[in-house]
Structure formats: structure tokens, C-alpha cells
PDB file of N, CA and C in Angstrom:
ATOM      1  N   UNK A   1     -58.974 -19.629 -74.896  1.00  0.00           N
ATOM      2  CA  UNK A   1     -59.068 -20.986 -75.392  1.00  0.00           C
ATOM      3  C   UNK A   1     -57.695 -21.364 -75.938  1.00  0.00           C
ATOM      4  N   UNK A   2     -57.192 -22.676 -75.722  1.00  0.00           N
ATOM      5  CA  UNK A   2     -56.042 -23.805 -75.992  1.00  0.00           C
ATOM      6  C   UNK A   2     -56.303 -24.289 -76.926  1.00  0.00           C
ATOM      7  N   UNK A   3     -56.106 -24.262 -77.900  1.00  0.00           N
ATOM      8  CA  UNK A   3     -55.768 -25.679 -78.949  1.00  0.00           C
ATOM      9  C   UNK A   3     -54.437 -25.957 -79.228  1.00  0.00           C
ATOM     10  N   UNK A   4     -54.162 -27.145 -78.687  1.00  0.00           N
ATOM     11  CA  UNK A   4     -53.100 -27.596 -79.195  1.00  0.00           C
ATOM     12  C   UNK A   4     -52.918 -28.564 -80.331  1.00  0.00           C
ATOM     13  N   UNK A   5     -51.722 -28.368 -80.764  1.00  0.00           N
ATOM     14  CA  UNK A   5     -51.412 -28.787 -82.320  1.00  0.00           C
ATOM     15  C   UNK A   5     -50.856 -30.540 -82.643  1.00  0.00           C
ATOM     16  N   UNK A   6     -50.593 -30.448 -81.668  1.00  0.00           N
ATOM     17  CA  UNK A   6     -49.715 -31.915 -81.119  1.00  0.00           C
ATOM     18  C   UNK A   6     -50.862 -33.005 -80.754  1.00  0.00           C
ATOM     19  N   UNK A   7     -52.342 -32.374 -80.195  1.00  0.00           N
ATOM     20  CA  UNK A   7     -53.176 -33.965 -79.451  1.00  0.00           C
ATOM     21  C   UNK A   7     -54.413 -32.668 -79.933  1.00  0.00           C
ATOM     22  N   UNK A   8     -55.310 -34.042 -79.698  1.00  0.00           N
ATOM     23  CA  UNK A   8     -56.964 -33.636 -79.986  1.00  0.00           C
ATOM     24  C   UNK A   8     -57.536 -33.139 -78.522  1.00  0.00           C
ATOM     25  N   UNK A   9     -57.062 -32.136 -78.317  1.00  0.00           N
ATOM     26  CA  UNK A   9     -57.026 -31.014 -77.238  1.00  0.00           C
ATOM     27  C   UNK A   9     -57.067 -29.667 -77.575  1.00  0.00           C
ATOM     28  N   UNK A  10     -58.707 -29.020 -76.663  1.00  0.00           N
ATOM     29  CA  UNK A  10     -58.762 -27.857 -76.611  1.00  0.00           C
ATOM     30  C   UNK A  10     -59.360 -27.621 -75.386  1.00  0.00           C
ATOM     31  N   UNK A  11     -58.873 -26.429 -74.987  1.00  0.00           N
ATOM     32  CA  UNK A  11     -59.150 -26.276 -73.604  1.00  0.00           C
ATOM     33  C   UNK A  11     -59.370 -24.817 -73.442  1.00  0.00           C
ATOM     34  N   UNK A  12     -60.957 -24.419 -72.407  1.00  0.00           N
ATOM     35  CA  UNK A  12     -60.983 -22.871 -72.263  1.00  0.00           C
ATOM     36  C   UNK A  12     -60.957 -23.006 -70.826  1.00  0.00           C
ATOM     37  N   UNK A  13     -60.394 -22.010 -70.927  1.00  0.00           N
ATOM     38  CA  UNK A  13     -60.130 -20.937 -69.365  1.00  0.00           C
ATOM     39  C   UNK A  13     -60.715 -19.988 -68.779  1.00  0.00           C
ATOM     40  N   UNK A  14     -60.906 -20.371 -67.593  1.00  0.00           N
ATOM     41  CA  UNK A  14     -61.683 -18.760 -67.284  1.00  0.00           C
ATOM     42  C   UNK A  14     -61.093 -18.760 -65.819  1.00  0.00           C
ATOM     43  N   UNK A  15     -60.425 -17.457 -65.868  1.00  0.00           N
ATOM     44  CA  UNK A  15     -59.678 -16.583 -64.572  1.00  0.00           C
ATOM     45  C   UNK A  15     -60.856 -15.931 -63.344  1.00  0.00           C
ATOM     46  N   UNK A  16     -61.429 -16.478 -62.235  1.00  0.00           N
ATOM     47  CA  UNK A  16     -62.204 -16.188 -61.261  1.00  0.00           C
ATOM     48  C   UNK A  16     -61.842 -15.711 -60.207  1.00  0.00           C
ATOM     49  N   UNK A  17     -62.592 -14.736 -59.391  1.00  0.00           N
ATOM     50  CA  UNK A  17     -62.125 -13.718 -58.505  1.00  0.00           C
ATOM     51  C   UNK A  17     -61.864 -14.644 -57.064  1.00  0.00           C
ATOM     52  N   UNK A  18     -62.317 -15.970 -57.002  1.00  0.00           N
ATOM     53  CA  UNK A  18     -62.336 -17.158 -55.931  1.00  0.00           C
ATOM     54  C   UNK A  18     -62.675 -18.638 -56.071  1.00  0.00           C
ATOM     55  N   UNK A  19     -62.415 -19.351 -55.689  1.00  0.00           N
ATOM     56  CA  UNK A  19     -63.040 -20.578 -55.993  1.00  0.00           C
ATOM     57  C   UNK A  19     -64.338 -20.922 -55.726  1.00  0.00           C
ATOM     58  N   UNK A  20     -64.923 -19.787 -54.783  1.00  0.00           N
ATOM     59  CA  UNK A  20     -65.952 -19.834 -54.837  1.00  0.00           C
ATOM     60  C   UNK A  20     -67.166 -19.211 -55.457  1.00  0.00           C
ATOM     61  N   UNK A  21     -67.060 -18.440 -56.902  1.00  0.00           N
ATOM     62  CA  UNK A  21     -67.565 -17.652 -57.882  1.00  0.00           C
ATOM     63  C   UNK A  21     -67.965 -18.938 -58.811  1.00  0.00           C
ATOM     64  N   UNK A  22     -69.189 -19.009 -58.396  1.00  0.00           N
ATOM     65  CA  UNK A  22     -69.982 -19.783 -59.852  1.00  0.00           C
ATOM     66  C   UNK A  22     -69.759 -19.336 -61.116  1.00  0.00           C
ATOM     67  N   UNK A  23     -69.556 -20.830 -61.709  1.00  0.00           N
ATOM     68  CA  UNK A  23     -69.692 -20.538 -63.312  1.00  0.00           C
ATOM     69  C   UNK A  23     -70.521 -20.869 -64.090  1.00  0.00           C
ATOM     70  N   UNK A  24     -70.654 -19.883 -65.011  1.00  0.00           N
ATOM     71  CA  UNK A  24     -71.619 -20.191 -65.923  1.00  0.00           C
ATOM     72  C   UNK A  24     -71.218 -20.454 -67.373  1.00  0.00           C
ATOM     73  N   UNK A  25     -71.534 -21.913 -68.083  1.00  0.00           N
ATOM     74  CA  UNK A  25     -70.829 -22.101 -69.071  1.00  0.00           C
ATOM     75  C   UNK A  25     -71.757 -21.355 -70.192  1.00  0.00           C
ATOM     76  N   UNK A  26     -70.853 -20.763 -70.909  1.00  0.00           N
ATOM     77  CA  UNK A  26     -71.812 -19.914 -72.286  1.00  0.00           C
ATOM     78  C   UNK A  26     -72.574 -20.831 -72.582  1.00  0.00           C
ATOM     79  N   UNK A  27     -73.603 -20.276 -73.358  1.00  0.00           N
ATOM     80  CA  UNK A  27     -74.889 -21.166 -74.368  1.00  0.00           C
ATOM     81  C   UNK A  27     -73.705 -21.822 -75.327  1.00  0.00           C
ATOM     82  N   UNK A  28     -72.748 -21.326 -76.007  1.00  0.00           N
ATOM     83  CA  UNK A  28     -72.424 -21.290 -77.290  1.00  0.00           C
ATOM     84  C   UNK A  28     -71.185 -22.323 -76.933  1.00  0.00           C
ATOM     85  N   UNK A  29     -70.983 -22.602 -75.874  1.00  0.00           N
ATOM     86  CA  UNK A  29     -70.001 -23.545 -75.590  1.00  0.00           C
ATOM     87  C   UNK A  29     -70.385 -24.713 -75.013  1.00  0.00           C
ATOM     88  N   UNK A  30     -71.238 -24.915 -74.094  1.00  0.00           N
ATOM     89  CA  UNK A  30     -72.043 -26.275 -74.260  1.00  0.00           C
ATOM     90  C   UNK A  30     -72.068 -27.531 -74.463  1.00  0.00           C
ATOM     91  N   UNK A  31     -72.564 -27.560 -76.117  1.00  0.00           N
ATOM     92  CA  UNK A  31     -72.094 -28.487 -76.817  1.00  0.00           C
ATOM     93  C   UNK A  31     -70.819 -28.909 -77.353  1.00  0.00           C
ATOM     94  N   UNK A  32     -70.037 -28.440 -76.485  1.00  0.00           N
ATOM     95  CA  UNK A  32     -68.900 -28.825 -77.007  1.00  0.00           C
ATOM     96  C   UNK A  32     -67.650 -28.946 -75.582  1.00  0.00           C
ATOM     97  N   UNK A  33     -68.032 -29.125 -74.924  1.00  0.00           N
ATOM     98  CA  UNK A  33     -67.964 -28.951 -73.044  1.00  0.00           C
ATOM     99  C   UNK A  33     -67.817 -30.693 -73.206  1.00  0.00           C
ATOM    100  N   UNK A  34     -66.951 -31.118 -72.597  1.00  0.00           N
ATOM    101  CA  UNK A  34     -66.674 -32.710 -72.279  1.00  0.00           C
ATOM    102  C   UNK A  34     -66.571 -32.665 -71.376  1.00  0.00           C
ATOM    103  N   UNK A  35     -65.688 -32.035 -69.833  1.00  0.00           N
ATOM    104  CA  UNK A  35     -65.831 -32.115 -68.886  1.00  0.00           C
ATOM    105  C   UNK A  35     -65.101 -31.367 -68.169  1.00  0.00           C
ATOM    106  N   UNK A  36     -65.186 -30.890 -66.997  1.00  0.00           N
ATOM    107  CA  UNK A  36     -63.972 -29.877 -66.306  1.00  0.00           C
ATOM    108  C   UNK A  36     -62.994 -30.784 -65.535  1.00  0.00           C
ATOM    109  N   UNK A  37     -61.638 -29.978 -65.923  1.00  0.00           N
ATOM    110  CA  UNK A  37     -60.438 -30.726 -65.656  1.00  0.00           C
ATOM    111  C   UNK A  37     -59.578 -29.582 -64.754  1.00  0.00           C
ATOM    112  N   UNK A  38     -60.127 -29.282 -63.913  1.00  0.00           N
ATOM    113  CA  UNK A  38     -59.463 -27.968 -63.004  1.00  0.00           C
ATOM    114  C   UNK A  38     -58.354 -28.780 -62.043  1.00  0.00           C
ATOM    115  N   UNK A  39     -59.352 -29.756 -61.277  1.00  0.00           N
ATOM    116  CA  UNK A  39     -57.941 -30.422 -60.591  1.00  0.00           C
ATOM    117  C   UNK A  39     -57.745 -31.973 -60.977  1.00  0.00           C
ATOM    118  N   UNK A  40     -57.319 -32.173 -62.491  1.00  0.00           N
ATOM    119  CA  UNK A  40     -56.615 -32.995 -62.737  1.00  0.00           C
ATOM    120  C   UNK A  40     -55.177 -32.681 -63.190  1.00  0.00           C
ATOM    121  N   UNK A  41     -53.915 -33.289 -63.022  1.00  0.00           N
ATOM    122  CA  UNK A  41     -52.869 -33.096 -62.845  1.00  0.00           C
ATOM    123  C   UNK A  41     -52.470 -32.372 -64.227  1.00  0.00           C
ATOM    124  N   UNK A  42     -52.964 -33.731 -65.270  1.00  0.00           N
ATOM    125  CA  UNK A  42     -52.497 -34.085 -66.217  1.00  0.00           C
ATOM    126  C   UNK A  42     -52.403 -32.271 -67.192  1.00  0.00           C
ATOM    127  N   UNK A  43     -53.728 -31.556 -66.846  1.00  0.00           N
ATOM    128  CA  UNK A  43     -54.210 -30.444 -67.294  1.00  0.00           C
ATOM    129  C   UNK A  43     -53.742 -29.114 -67.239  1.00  0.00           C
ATOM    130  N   UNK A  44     -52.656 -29.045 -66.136  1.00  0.00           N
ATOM    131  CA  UNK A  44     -51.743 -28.061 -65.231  1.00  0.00           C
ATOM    132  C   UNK A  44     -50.679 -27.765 -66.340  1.00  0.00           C
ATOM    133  N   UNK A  45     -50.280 -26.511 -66.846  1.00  0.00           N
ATOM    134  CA  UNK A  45     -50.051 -25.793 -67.742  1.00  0.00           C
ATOM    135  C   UNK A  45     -48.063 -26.932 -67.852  1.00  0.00           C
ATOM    136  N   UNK A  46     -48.097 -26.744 -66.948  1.00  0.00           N
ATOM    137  CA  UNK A  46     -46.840 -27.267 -66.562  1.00  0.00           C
ATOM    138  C   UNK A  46     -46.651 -28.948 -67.851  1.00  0.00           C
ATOM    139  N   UNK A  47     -47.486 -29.692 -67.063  1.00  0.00           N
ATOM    140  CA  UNK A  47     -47.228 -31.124 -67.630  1.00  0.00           C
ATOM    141  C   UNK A  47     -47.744 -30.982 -69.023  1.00  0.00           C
ATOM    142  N   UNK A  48     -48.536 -30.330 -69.358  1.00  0.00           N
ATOM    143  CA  UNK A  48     -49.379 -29.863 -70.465  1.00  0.00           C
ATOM    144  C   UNK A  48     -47.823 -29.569 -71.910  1.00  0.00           C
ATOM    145  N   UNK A  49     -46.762 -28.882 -70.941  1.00  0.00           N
ATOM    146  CA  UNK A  49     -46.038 -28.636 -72.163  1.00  0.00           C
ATOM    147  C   UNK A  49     -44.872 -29.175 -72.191  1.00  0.00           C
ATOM    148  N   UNK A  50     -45.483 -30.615 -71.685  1.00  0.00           N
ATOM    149  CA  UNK A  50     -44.409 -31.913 -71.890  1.00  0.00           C
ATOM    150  C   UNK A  50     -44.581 -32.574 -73.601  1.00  0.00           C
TER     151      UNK A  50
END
């Protein structure tokens, strides 16, 4: 997990053996899940540490 200090941003990660390996979001994370941002640009580690 990401939290950054700079914007109201946190972000978890999870490293998969393919793109095609279902995920399963924990119980305990859930409620707190806004939406998956895998292929949005903005999210890419890169622009992230603009």
C-alpha cells in the first residue's frame, strides 16, 4: 500500500503471476476500494512521482 503525503491518495498493489489471475479483494479492504486504476495513465508509478 501507497500513501502519499502530497494528495488524498492511497493506493494498494498486488503483483500477479498474469493478467489473467483473478482477484480477490480482501474482506477488510472493501470498504474502502473506490475503484481500480490499473490502466489509467495518470496511476503509472512514473507520472505518479511528478
Amino acid at each position: 500500500m501507497d500513501q502519499f503525503c502530497d494528495r488524498d491518495l492511497v493506493l494498494a498493489e498486488v503483483e500477479l503471476p498474469s493478467e489473467e489471475t483473478a482477484v480477490e479483494v480482501p474482506g477488510w479492504l472493501k470498504p474502502y476500494l473506490v475503484r481500480e486504476v490499473t490502466d489509467e495513465a495518470e496511476y503509472v508509478n512514473l507520472n505518479l512521482a511528478r
